[in-house]
PDB file of N, CA and C in Angstrom:
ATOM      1  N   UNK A   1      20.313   2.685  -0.263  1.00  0.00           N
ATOM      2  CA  UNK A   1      19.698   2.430   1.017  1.00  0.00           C
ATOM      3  C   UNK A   1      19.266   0.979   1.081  1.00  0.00           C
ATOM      4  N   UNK A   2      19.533   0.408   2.227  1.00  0.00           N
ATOM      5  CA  UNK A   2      19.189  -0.965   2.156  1.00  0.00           C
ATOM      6  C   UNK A   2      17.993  -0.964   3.105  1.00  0.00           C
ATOM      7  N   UNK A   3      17.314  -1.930   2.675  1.00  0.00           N
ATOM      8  CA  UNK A   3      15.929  -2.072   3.632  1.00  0.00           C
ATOM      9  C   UNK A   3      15.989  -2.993   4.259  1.00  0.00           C
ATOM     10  N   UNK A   4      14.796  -2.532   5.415  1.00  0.00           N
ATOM     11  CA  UNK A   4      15.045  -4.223   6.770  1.00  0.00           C
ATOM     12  C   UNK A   4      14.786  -5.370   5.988  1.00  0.00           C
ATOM     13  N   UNK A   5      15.480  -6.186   6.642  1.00  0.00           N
ATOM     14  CA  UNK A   5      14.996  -7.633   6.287  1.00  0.00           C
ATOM     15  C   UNK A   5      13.645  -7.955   6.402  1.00  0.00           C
ATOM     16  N   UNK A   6      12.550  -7.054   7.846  1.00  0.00           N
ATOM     17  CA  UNK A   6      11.179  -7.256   7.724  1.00  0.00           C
ATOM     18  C   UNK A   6      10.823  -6.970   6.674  1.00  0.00           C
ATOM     19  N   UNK A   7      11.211  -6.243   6.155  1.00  0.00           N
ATOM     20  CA  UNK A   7      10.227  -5.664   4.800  1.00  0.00           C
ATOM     21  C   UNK A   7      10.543  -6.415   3.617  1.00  0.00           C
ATOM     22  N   UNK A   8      11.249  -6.928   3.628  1.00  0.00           N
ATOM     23  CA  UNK A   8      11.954  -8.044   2.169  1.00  0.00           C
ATOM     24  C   UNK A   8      11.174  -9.578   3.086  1.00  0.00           C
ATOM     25  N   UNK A   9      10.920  -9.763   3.918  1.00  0.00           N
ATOM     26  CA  UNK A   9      10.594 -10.930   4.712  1.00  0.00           C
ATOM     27  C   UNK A   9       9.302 -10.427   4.576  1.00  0.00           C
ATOM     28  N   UNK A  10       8.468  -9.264   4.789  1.00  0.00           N
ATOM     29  CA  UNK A  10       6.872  -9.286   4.699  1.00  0.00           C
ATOM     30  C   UNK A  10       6.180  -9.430   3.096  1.00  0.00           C
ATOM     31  N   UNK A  11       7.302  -9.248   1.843  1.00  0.00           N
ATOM     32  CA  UNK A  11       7.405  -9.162   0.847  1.00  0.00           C
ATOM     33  C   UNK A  11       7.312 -10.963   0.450  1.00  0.00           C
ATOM     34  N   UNK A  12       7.976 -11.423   1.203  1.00  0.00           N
ATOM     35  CA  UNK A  12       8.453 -12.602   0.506  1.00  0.00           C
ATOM     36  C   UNK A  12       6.834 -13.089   0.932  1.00  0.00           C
ATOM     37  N   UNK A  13       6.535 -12.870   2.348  1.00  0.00           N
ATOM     38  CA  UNK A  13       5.351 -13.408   2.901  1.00  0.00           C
ATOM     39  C   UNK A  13       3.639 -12.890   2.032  1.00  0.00           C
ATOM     40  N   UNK A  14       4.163 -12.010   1.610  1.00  0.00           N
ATOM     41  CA  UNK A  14       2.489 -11.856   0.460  1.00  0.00           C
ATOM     42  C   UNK A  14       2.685 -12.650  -0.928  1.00  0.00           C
ATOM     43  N   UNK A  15       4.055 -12.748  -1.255  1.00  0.00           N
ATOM     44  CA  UNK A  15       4.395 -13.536  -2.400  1.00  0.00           C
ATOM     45  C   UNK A  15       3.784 -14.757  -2.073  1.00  0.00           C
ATOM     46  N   UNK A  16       4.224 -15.753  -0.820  1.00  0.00           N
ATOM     47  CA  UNK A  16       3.795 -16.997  -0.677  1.00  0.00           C
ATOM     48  C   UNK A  16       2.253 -17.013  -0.366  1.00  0.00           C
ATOM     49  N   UNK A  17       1.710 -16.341   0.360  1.00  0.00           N
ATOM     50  CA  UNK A  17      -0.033 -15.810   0.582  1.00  0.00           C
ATOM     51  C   UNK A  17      -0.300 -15.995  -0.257  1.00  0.00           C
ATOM     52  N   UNK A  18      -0.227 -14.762  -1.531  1.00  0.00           N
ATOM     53  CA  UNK A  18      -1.251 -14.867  -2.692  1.00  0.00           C
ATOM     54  C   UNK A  18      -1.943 -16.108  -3.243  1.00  0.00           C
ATOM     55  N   UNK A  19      -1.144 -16.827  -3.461  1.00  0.00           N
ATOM     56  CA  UNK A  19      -1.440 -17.871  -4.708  1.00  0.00           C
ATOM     57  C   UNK A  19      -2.734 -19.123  -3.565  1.00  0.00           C
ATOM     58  N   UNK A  20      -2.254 -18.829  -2.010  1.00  0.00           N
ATOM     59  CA  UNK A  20      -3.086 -20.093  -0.751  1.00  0.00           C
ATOM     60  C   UNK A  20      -4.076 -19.094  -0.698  1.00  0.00           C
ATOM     61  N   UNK A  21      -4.374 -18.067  -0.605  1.00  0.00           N
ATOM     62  CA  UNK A  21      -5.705 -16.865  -0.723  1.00  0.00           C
ATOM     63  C   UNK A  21      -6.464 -17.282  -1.703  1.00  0.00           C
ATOM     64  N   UNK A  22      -5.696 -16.961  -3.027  1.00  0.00           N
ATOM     65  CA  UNK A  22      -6.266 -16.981  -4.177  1.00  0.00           C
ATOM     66  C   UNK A  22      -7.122 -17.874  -4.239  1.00  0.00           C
ATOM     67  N   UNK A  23      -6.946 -19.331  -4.183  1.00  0.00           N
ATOM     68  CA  UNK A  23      -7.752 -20.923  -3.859  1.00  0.00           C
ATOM     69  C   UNK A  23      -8.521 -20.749  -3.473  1.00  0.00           C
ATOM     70  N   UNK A  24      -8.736 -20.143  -2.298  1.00  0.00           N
ATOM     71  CA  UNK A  24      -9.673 -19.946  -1.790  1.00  0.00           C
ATOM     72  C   UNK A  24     -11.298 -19.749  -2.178  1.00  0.00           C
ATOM     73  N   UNK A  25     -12.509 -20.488  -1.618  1.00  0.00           N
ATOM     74  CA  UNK A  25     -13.558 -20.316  -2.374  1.00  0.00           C
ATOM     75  C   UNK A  25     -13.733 -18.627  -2.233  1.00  0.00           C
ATOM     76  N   UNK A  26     -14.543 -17.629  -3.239  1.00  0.00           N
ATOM     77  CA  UNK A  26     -14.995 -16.667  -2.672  1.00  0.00           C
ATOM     78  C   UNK A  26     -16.618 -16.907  -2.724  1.00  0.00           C
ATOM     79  N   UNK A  27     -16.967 -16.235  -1.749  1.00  0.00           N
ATOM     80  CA  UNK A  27     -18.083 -16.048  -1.534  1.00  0.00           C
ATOM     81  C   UNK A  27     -18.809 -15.353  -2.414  1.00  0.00           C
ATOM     82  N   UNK A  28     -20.478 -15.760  -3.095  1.00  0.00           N
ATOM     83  CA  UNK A  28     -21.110 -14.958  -4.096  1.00  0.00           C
ATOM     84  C   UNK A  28     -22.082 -14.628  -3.626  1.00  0.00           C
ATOM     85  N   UNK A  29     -23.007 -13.550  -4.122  1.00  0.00           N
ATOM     86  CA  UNK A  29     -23.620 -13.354  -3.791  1.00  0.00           C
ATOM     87  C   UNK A  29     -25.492 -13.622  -5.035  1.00  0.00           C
ATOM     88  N   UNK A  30     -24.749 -14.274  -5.580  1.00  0.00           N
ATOM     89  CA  UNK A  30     -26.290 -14.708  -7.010  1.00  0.00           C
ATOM     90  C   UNK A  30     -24.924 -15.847  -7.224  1.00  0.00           C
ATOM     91  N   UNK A  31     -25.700 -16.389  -8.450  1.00  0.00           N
ATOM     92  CA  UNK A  31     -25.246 -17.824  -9.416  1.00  0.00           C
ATOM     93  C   UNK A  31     -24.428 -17.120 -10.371  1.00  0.00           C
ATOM     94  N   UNK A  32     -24.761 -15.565 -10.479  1.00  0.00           N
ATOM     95  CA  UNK A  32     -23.929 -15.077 -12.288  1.00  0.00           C
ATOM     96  C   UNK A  32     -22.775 -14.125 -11.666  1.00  0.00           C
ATOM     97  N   UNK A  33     -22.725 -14.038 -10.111  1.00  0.00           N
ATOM     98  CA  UNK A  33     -21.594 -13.094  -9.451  1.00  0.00           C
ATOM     99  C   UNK A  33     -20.677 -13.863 -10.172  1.00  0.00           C
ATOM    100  N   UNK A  34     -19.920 -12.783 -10.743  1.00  0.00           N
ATOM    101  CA  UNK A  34     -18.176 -12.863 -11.605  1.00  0.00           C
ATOM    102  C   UNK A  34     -17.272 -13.402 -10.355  1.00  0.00           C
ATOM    103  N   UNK A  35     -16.603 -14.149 -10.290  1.00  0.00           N
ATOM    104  CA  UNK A  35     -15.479 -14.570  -9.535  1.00  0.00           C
ATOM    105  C   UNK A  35     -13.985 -13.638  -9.729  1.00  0.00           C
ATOM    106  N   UNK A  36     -13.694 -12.898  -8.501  1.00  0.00           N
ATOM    107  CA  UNK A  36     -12.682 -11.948  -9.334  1.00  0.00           C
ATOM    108  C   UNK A  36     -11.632 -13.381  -9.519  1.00  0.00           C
ATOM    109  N   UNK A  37     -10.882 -12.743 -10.691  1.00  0.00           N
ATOM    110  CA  UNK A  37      -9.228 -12.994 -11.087  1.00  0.00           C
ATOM    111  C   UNK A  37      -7.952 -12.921 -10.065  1.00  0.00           C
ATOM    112  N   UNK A  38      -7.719 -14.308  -9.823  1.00  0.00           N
ATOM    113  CA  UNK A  38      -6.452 -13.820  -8.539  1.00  0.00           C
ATOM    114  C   UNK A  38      -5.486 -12.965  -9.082  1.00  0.00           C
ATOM    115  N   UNK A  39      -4.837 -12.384  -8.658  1.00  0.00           N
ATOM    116  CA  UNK A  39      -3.574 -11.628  -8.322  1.00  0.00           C
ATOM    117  C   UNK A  39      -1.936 -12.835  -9.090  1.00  0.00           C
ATOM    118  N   UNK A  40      -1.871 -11.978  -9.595  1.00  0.00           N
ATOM    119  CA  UNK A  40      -0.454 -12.781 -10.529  1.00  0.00           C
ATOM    120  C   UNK A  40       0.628 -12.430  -9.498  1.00  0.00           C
ATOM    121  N   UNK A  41       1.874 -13.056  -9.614  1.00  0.00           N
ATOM    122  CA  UNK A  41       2.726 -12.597  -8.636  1.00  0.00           C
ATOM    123  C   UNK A  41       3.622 -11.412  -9.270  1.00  0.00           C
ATOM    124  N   UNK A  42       3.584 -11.377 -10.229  1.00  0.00           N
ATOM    125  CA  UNK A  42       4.253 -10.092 -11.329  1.00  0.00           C
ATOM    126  C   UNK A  42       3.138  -8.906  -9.960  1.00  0.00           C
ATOM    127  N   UNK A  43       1.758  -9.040 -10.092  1.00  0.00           N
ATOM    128  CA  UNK A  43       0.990  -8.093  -9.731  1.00  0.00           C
ATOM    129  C   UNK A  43       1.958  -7.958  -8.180  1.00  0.00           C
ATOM    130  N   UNK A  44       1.560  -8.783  -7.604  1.00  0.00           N
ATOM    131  CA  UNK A  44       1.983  -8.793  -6.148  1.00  0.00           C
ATOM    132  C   UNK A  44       3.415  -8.132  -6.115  1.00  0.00           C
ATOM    133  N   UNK A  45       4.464  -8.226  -6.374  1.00  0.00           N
ATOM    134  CA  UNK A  45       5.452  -7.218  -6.389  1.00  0.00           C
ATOM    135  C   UNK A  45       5.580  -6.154  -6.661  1.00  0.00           C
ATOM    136  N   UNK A  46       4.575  -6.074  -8.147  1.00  0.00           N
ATOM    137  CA  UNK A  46       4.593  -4.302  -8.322  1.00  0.00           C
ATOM    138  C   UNK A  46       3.669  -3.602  -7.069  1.00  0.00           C
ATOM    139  N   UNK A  47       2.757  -4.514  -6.326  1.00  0.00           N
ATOM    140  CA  UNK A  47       1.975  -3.810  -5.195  1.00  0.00           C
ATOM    141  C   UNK A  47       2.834  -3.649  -3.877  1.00  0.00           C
ATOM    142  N   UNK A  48       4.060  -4.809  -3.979  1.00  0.00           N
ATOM    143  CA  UNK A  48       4.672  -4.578  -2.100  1.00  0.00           C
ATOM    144  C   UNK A  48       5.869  -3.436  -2.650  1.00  0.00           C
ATOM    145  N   UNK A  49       5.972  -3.299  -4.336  1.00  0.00           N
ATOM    146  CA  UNK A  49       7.441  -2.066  -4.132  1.00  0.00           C
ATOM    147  C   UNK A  49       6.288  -1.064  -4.472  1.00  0.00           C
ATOM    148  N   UNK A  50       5.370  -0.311  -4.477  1.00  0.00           N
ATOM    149  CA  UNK A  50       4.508   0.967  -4.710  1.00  0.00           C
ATOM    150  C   UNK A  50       5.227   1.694  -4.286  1.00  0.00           C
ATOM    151  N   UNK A  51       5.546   1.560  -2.701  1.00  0.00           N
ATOM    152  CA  UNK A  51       5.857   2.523  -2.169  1.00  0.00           C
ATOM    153  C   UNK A  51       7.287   3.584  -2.245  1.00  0.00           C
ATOM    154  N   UNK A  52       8.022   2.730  -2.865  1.00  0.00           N
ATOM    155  CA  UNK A  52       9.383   2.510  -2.862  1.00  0.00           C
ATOM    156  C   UNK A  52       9.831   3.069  -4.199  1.00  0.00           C
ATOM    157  N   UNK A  53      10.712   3.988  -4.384  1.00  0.00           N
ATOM    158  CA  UNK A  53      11.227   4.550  -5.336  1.00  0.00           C
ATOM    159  C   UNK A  53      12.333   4.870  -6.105  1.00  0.00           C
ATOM    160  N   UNK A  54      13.049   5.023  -7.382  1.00  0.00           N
ATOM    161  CA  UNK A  54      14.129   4.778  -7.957  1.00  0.00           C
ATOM    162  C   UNK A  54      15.093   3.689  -7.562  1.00  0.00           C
ATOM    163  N   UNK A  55      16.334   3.313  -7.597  1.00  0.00           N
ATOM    164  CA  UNK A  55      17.248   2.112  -7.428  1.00  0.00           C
ATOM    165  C   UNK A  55      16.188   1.268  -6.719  1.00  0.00           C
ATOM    166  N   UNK A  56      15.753   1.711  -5.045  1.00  0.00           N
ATOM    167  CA  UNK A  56      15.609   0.802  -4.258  1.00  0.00           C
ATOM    168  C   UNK A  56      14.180  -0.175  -4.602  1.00  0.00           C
ATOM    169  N   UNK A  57      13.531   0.944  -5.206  1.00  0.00           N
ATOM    170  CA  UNK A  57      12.132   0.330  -6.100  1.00  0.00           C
ATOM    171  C   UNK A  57      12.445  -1.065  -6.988  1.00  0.00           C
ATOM    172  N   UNK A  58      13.431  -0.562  -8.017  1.00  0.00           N
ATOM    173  CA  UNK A  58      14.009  -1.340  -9.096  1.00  0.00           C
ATOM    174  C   UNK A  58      14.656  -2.757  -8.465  1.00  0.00           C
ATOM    175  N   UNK A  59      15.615  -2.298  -7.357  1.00  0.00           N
ATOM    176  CA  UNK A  59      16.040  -3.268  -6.946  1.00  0.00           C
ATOM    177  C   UNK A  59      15.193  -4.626  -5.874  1.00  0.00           C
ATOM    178  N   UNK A  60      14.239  -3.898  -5.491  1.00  0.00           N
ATOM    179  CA  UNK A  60      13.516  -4.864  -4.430  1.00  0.00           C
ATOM    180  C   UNK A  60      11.705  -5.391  -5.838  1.00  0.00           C
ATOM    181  N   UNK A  61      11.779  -5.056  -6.998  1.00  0.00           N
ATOM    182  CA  UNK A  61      10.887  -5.448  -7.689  1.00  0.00           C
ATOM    183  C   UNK A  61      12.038  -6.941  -8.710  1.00  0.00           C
ATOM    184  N   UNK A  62      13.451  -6.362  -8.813  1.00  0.00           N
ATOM    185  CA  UNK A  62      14.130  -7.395  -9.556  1.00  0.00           C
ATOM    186  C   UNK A  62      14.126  -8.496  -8.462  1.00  0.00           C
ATOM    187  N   UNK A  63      14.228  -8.218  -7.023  1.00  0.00           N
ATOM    188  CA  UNK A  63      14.312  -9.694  -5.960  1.00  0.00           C
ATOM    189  C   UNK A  63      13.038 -10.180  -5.995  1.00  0.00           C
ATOM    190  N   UNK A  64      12.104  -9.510  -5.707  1.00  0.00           N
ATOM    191  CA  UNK A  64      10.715 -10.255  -6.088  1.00  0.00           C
ATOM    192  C   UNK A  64      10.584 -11.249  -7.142  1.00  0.00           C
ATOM    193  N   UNK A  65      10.793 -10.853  -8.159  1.00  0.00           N
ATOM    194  CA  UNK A  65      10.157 -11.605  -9.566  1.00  0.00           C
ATOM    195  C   UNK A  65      11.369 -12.415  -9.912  1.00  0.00           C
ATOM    196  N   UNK A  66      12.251 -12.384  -9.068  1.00  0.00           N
ATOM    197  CA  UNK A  66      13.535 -13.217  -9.671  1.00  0.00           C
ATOM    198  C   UNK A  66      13.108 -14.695  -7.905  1.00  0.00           C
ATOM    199  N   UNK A  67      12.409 -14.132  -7.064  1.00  0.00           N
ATOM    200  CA  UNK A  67      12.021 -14.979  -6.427  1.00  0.00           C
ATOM    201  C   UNK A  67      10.824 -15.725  -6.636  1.00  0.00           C
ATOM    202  N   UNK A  68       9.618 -14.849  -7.194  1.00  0.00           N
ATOM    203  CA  UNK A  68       8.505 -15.436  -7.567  1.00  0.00           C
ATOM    204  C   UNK A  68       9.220 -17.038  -9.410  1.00  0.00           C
ATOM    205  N   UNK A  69       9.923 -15.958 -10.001  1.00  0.00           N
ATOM    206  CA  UNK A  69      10.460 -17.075 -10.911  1.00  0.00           C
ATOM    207  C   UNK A  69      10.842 -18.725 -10.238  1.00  0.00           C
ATOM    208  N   UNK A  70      11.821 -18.021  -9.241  1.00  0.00           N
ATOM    209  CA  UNK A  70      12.364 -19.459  -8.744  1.00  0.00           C
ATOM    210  C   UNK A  70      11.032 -20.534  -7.878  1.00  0.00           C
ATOM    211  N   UNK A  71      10.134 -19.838  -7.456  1.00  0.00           N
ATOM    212  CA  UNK A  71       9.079 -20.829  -6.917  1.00  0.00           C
ATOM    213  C   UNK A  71       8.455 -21.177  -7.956  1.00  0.00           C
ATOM    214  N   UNK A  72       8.209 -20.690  -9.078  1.00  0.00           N
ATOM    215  CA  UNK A  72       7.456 -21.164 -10.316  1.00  0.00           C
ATOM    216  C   UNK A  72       8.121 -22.755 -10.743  1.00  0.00           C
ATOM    217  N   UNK A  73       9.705 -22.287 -10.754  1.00  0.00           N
ATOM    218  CA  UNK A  73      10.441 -22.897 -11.280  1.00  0.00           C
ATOM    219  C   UNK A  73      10.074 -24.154 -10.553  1.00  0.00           C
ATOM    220  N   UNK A  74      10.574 -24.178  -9.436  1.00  0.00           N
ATOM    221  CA  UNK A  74      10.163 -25.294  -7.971  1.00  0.00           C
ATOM    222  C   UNK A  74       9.205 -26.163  -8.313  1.00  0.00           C
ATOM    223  N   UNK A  75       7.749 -25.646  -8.759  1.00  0.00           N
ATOM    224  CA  UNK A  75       6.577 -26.120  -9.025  1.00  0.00           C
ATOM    225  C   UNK A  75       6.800 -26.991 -10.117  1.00  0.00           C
ATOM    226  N   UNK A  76       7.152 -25.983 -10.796  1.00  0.00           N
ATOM    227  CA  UNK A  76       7.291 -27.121 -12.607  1.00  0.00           C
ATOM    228  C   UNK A  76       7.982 -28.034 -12.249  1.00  0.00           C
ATOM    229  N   UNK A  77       9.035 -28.198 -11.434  1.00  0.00           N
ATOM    230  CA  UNK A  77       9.751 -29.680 -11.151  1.00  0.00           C
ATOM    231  C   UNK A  77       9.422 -30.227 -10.491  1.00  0.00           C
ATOM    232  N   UNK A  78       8.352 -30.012  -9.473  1.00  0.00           N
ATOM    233  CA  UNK A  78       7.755 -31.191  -8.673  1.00  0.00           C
ATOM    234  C   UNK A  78       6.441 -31.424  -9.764  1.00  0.00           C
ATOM    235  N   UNK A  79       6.154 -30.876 -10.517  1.00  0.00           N
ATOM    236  CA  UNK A  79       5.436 -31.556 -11.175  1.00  0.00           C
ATOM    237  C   UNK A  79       6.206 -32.584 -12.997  1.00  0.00           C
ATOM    238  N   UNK A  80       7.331 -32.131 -12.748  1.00  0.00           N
ATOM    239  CA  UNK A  80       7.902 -32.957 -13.671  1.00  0.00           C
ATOM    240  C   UNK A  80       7.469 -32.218 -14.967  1.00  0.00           C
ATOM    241  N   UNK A  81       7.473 -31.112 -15.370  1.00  0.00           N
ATOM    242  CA  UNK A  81       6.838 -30.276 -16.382  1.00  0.00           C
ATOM    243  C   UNK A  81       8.571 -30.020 -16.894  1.00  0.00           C
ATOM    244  N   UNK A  82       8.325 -30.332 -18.307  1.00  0.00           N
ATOM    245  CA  UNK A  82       9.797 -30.173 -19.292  1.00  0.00           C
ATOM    246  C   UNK A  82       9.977 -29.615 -19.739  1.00  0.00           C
ATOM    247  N   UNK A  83      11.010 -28.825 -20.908  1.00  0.00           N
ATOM    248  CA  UNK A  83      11.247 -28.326 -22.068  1.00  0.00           C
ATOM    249  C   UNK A  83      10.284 -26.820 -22.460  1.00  0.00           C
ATOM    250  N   UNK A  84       9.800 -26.908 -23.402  1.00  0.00           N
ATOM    251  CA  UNK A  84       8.908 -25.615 -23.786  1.00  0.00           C
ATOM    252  C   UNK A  84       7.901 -25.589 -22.666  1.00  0.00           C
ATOM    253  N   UNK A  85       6.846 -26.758 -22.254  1.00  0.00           N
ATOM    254  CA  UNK A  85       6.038 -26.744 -21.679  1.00  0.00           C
ATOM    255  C   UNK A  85       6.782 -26.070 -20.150  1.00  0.00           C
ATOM    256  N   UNK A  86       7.709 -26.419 -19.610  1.00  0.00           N
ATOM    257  CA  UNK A  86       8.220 -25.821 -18.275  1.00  0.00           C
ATOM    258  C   UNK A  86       8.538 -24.479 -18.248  1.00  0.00           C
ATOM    259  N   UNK A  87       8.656 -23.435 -19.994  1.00  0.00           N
ATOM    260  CA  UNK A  87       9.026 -22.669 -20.005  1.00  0.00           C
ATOM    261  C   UNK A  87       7.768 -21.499 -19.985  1.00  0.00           C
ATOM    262  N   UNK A  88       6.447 -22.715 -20.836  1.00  0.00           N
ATOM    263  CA  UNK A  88       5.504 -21.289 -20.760  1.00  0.00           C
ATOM    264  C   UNK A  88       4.730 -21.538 -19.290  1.00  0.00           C
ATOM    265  N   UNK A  89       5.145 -22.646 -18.915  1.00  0.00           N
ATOM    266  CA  UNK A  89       3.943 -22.843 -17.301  1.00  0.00           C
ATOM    267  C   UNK A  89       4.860 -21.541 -16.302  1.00  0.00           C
ATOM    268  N   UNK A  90       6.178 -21.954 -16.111  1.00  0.00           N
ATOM    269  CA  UNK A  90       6.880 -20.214 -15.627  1.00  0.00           C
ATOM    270  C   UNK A  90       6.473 -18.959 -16.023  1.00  0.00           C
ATOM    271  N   UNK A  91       5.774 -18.534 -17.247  1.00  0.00           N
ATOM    272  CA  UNK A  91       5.569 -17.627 -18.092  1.00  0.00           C
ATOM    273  C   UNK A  91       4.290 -17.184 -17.309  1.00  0.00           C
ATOM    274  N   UNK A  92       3.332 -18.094 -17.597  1.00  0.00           N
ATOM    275  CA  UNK A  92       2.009 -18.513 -16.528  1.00  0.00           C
ATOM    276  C   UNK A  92       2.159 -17.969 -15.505  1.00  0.00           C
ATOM    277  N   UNK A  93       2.853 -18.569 -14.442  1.00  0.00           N
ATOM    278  CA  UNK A  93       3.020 -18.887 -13.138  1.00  0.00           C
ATOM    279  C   UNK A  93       3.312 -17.969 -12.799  1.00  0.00           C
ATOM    280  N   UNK A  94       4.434 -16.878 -13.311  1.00  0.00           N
ATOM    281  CA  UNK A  94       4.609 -15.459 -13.050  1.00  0.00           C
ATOM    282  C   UNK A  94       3.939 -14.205 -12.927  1.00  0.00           C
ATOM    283  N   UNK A  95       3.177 -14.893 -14.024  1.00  0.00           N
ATOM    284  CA  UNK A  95       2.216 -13.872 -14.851  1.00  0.00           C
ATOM    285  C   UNK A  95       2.426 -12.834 -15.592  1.00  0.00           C
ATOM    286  N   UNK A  96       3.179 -13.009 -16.370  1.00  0.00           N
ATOM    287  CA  UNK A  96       3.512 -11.936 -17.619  1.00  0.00           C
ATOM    288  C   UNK A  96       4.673 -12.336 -18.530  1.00  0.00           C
ATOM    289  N   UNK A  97       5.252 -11.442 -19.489  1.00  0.00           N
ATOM    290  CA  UNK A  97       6.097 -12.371 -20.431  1.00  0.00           C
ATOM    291  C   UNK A  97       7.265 -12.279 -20.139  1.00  0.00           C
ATOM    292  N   UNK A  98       7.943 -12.357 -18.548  1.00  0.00           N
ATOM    293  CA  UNK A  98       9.094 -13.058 -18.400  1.00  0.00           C
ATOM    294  C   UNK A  98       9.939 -11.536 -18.131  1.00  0.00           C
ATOM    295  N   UNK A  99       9.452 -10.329 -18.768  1.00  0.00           N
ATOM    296  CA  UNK A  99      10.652  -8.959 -18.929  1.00  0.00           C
ATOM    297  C   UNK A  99       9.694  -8.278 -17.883  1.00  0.00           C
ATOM    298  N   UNK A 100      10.667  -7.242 -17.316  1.00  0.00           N
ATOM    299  CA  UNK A 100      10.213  -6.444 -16.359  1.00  0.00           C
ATOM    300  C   UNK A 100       9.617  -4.902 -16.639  1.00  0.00           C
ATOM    301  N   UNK A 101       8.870  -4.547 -16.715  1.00  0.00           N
ATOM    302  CA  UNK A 101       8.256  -3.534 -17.191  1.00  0.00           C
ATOM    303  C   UNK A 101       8.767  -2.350 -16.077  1.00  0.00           C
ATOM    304  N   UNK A 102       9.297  -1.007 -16.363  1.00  0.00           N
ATOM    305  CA  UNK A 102       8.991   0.144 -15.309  1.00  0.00           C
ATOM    306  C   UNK A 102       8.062   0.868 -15.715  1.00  0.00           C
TER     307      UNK A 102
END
C-alpha cells in the first residue's frame, strides 16, 4: 500500500520542526526545573510511523532515518566536519547508533 504524499510530506515536516522547537527556550517554573531532553530524530520517526504497520511501517521508518541521515549529513558539510569526527556528529545528529531497531 502506498501512502499519500501528505503523509510522507507531514512526516518530512515534523522531521524538519523538531530540531527549530527543540531550541527553543522552555519555560520553567523554579531555577532547579529539569529542562526536558529534545526529541532525537531516530525518536521522531519511530513517533510519525506508530501508527503504521508491517512492510508499510518498515518502509516509511527506513525513508525517515535514511532522510533524517541525509540532513545530518548536510549539516556536517556546511560545517566542514571530516573523517571520524563527521561520522560520529551523524551518529549524534540522528540519535542512535546508525542501525534500525524493530
Amino acid at each position: 500500500m502506498r501512502l499519500p504524499s501528505a503523509v510522507v510530506a507531514a512526516s518530512l515536516a515534523c522531521l524538519v520542526m523538531t530540531p527549530v522547537l527543540a531550541q527553543a527556550p522552555a519555560p520553567t517554573a523554579s531555577p532547579t526545573a529539569a529542562v526536558p531532553v529534545p526529541a532525537t530524530r531516530r525518536v521522531t520517526c519511530l513517533a510519525t510511523t506508530a501508527s503504521l504497520k508491517g512492510q508499510d511501517k518498515r518502509d516509511q521508518l527506513q525513508l525517515c532515518l535514511a532522510q533524517a541521515r541525509l540532513d545530518c549529513l548536510k549539516q556536517a558539510i556546511d560545517q566542514k566536519i571530516v573523517g571520524e569526527s563527521r561520522k560520529s556528529y551523524i551518529k549524534t545528529c540522528v540519535g542512535g547508533d546508525g542501525t534500525e531497531h524493530q
